[in-house]
C-alpha atoms as a PDB file:
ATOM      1  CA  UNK A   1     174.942 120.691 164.340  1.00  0.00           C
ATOM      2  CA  UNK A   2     175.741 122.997 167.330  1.00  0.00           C
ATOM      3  CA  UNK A   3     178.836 124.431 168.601  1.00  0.00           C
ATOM      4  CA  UNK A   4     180.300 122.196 171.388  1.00  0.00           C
ATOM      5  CA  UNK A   5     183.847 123.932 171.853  1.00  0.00           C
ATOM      6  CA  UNK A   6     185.594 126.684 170.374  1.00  0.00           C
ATOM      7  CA  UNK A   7     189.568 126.538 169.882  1.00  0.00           C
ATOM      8  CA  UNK A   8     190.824 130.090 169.719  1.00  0.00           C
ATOM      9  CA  UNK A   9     194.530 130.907 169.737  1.00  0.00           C
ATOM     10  CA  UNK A  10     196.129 130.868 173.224  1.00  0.00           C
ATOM     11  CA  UNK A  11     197.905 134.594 172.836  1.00  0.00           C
ATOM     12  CA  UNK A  12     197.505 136.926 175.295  1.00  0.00           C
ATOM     13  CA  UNK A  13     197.367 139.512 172.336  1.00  0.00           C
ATOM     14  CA  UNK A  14     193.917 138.877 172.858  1.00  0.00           C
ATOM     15  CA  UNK A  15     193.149 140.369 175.610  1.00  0.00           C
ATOM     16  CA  UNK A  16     193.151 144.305 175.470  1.00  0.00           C
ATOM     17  CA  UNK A  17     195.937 145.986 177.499  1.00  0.00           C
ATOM     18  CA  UNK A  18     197.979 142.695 177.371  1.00  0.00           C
ATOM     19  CA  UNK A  19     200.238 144.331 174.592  1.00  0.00           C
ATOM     20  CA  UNK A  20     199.989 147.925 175.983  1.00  0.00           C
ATOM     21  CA  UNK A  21     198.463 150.705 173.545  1.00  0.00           C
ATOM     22  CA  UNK A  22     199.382 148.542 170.654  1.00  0.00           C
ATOM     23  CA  UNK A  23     196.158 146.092 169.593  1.00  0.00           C
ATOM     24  CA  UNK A  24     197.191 144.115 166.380  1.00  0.00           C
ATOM     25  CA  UNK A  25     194.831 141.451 167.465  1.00  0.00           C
ATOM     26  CA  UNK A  26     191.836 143.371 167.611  1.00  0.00           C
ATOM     27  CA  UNK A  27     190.493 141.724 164.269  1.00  0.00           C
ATOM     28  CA  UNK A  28     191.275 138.428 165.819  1.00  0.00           C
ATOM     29  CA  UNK A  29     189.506 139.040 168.621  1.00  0.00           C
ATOM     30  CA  UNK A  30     186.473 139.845 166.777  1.00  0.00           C
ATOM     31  CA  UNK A  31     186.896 136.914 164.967  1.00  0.00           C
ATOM     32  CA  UNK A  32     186.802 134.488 168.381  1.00  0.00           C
ATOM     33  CA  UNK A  33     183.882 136.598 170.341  1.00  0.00           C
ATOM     34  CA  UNK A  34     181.673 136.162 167.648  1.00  0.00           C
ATOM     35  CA  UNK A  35     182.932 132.135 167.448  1.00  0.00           C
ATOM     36  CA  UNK A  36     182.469 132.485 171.645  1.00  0.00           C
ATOM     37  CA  UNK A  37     179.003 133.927 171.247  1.00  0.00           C
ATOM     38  CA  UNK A  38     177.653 130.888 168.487  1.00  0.00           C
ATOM     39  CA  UNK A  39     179.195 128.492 171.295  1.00  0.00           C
ATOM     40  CA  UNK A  40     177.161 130.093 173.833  1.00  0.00           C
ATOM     41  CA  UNK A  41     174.042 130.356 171.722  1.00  0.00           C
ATOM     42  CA  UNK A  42     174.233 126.214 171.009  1.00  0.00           C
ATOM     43  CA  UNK A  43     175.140 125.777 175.087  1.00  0.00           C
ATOM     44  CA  UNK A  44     172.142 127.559 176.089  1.00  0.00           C
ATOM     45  CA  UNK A  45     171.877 127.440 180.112  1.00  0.00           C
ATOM     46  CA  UNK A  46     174.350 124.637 180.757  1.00  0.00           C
ATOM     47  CA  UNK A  47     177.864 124.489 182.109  1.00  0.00           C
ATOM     48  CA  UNK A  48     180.748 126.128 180.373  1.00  0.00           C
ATOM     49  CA  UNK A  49     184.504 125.396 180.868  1.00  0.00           C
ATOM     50  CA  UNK A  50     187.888 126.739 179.770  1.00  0.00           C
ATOM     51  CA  UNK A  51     190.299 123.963 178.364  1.00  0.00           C
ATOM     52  CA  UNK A  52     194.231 124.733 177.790  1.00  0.00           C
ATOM     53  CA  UNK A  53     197.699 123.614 178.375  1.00  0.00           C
ATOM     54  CA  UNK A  54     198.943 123.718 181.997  1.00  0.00           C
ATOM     55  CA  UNK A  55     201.245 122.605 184.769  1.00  0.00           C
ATOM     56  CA  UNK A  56     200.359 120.756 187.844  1.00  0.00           C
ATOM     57  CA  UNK A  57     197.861 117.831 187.800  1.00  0.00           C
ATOM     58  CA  UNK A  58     195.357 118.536 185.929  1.00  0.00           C
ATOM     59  CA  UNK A  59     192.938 119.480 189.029  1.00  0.00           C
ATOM     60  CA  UNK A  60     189.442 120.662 187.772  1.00  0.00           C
ATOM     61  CA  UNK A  61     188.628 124.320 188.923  1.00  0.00           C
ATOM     62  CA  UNK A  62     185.321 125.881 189.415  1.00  0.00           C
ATOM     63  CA  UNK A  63     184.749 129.999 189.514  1.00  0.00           C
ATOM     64  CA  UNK A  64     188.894 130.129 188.220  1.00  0.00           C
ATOM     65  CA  UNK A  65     190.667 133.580 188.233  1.00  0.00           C
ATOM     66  CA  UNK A  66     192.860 134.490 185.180  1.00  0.00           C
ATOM     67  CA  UNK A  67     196.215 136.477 185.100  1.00  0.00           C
ATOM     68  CA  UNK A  68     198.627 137.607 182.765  1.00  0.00           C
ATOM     69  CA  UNK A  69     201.697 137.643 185.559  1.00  0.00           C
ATOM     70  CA  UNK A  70     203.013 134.362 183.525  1.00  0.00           C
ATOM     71  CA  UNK A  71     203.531 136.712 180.880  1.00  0.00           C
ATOM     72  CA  UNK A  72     204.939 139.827 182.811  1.00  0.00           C
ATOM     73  CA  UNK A  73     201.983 141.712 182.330  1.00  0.00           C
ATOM     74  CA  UNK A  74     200.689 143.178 186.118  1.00  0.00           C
ATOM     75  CA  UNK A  75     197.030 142.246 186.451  1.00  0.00           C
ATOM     76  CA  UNK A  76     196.318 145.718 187.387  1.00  0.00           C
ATOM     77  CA  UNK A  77     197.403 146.964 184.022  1.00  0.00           C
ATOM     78  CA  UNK A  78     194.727 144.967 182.507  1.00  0.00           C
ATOM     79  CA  UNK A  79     190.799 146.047 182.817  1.00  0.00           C
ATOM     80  CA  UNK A  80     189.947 142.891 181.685  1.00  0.00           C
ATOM     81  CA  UNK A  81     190.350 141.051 184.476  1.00  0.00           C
ATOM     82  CA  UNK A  82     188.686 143.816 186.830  1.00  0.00           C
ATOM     83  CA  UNK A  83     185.618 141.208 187.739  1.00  0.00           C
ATOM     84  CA  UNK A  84     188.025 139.253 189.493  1.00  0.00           C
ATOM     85  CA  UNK A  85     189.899 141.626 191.203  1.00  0.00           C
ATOM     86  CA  UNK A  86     188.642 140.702 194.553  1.00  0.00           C
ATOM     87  CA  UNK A  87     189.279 137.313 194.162  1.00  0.00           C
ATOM     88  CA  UNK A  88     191.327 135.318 196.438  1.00  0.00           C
ATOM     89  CA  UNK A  89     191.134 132.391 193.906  1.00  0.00           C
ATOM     90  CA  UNK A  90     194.727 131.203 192.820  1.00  0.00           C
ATOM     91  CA  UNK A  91     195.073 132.187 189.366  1.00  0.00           C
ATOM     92  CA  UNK A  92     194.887 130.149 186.150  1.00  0.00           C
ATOM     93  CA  UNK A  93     198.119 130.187 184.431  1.00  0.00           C
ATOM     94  CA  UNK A  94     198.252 132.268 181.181  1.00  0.00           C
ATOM     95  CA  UNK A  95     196.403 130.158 178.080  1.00  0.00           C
ATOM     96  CA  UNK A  96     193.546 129.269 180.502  1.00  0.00           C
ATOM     97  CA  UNK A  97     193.562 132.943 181.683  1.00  0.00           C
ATOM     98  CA  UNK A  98     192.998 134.030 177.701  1.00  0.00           C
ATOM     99  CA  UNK A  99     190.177 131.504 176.371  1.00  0.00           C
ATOM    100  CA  UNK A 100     188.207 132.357 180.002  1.00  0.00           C
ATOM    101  CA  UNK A 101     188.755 136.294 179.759  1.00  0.00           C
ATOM    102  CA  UNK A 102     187.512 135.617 176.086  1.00  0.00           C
ATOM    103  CA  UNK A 103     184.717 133.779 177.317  1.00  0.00           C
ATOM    104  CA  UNK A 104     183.884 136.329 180.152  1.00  0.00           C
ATOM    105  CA  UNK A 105     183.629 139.497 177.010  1.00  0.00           C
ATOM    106  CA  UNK A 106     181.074 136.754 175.270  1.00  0.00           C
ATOM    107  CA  UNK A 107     178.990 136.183 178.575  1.00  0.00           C
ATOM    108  CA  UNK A 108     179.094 140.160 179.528  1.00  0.00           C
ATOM    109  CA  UNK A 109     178.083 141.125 175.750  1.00  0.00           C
ATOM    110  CA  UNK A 110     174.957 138.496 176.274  1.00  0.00           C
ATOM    111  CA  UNK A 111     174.274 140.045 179.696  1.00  0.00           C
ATOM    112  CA  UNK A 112     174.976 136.658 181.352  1.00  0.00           C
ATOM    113  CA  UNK A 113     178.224 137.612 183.415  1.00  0.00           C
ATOM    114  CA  UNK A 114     176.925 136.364 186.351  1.00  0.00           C
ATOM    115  CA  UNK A 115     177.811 132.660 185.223  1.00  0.00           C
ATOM    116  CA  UNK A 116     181.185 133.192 185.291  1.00  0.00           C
ATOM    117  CA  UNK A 117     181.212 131.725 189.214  1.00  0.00           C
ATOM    118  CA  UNK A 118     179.922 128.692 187.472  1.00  0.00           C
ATOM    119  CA  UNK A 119     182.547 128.454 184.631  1.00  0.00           C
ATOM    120  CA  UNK A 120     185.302 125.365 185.232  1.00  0.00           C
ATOM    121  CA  UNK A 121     189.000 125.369 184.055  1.00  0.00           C
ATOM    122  CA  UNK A 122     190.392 122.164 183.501  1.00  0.00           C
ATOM    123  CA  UNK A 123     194.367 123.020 182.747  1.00  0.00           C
ATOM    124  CA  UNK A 124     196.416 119.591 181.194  1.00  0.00           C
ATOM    125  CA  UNK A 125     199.865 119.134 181.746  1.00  0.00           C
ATOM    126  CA  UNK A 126     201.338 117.026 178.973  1.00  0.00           C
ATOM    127  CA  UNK A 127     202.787 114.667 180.852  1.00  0.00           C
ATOM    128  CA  UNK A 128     199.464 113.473 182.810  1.00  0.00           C
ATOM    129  CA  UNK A 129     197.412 113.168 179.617  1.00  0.00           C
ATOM    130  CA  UNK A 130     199.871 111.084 177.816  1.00  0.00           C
ATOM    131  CA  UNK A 131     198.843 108.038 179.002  1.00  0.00           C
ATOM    132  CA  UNK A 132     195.159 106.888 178.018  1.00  0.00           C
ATOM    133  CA  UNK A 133     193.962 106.407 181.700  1.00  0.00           C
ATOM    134  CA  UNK A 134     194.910 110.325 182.788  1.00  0.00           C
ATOM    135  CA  UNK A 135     193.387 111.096 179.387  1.00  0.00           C
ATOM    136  CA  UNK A 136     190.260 109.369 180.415  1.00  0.00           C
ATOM    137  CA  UNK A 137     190.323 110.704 183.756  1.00  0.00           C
ATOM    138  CA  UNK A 138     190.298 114.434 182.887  1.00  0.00           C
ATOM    139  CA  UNK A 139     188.116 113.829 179.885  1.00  0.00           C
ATOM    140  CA  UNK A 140     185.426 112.411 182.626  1.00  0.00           C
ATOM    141  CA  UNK A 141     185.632 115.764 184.578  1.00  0.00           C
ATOM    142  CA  UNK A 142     184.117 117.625 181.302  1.00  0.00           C
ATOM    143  CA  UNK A 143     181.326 115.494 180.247  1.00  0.00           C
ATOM    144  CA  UNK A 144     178.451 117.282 180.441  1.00  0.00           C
ATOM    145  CA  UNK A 145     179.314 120.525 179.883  1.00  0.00           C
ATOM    146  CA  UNK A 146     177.923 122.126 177.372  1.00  0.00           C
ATOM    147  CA  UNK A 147     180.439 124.549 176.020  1.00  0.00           C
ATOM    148  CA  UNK A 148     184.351 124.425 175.853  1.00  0.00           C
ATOM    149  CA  UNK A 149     186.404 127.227 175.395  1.00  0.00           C
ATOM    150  CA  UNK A 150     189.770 125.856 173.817  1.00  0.00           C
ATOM    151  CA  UNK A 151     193.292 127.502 174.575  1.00  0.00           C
ATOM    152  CA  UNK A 152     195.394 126.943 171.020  1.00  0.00           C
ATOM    153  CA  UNK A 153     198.763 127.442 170.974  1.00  0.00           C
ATOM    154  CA  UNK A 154     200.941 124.389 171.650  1.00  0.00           C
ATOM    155  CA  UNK A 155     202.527 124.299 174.891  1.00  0.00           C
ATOM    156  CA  UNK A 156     204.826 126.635 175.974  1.00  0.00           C
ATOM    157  CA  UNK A 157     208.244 126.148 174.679  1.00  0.00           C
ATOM    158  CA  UNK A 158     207.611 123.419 171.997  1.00  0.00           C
ATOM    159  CA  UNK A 159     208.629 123.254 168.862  1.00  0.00           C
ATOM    160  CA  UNK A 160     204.726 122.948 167.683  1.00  0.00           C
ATOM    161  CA  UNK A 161     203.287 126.358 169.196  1.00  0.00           C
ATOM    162  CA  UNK A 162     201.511 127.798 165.998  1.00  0.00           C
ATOM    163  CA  UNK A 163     198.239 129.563 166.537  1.00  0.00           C
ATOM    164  CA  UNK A 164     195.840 126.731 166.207  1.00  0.00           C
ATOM    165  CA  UNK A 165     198.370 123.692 167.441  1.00  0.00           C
ATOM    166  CA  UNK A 166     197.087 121.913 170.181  1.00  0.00           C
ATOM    167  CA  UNK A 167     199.095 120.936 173.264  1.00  0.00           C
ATOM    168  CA  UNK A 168     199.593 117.027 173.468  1.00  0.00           C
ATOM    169  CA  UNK A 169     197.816 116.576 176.702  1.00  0.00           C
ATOM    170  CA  UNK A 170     194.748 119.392 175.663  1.00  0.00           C
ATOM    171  CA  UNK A 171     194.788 117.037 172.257  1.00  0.00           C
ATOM    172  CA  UNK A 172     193.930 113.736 174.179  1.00  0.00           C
ATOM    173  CA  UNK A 173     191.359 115.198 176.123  1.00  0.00           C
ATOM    174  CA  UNK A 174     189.479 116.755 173.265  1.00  0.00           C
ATOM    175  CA  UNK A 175     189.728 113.233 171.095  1.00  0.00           C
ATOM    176  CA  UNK A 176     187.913 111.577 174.224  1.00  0.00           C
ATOM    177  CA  UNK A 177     184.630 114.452 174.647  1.00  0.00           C
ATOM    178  CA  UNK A 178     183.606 112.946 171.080  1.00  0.00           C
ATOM    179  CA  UNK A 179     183.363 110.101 168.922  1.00  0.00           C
ATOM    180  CA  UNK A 180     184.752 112.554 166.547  1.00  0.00           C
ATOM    181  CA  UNK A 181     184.660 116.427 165.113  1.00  0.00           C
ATOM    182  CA  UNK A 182     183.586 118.414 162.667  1.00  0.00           C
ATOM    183  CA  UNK A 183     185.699 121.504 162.466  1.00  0.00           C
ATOM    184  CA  UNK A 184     184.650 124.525 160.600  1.00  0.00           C
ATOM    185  CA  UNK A 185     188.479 126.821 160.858  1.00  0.00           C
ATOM    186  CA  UNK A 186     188.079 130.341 160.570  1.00  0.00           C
ATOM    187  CA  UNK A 187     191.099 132.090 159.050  1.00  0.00           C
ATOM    188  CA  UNK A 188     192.650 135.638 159.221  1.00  0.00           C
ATOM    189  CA  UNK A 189     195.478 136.959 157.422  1.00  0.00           C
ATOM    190  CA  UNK A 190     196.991 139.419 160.064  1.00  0.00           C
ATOM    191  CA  UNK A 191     200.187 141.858 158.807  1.00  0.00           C
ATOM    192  CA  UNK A 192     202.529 142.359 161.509  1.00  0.00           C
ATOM    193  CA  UNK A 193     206.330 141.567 161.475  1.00  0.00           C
ATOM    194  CA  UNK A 194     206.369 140.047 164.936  1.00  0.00           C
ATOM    195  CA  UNK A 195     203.592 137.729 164.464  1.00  0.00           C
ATOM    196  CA  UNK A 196     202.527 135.086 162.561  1.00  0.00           C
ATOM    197  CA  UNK A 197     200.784 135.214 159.496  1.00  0.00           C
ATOM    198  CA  UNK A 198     197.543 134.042 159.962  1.00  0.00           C
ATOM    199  CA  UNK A 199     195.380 132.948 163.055  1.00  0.00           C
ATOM    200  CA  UNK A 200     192.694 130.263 162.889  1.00  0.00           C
ATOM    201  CA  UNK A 201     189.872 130.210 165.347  1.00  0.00           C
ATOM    202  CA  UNK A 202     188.124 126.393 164.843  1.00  0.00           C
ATOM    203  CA  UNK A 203     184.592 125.702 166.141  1.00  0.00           C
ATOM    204  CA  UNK A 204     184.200 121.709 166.702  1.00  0.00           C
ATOM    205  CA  UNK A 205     180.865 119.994 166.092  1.00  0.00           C
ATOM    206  CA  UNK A 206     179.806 116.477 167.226  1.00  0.00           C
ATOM    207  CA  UNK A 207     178.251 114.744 164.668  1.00  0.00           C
END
């Protein structure tokens, strides 16, 4: 079964110069390219989107910009984010920002950046989602595309914000793109006092 969407955790740990000189991540992050890079391999040519937790209305967004200014981290600091630097785009807030940034490394290490002007962000606010008709609104504006990129995470501020949680309104969405999924979770143990224990990076098949 191929890789339809990848749910990777929705720290900006994961992008390099995020955290400064420190990297604790960087297993992590090997973890979710190579996850990135079987999603891409199963999308083949078509559309790819980013899909995470997010204020506002929910408005799809083609050719988005990330930033890491929602986290106090200057965009400048970051090299990551130097193919947009001439964007005038406005930005995606930050657990959009990571799964496209992580999708961008996948596309660049395939030689494929150039599809990043095609790539659409769809960021759910809980609120809109919550009720089925929003849910099947928002769902509607991702059929089609071939390959999701998943922001993990929980919204900001709730009580459920583990690594691989799910923010309600990103939740309903998902549920609607398939009758149901297979999930193959990827787990790694990571040993650092400040973070959690373990990250999971999940890659969801349609049966």
């Amino acid at each position: 079964m191929p890789v339809r969407a990848v749910v990777l955790p929705a720290t900006p740990l994961l992008v390099p110069g995020v955290g400064g000189t420190v990297d604790p991540l960087a297993p992590v992050r090997q973890r979710v390219d190579a996850a990135v890079v079987e999603l891409l391999d199963d999308a083949g040519a078509g559309t790819l989107a980013v899909l995470a937790h997010g204020s506002g209305d929910g408005t799809r967004t083609h050719g988005p910009r990330p930033s890491f200014a929602g986290a106090g981290v200057p965009d400048a600091r970051v090299p990551e984010l130097q193919p947009w630097a001439a964007s005038q785009r406005e930005a995606l807030q930050v657990p959009a920002s990571v799964a496209l940034v992580c999708l961008a490394g996948a596309l660049e290490a395939r030689g494929a950046r150039t599809r990043l002007s095609d790539v659409v962000a769809l960021e759910v606010p809980a609120a809109l989602a919550a009720r089925p008709d929003n849910a099947a609104r928002l769902a509607a504006d991702l059929r089609g595309v071939a390959g999701i990129v998943v922001a993990g995470g929980g919204a900001p501020g709730s009580l459920d914000a583990t690594p691989e949680a799910l923010a309600p309104g990103v939740a309903a969405v998902l549920a609607l793109l398939a009758s149901s999924w297979v999930p193959e979770v990827r787990t790694l143990a990571v040993e650092h006092e400040h973070l959690p224990g373990e990250y999971r990076v999940t890659l969801l098949r349609e049966p």
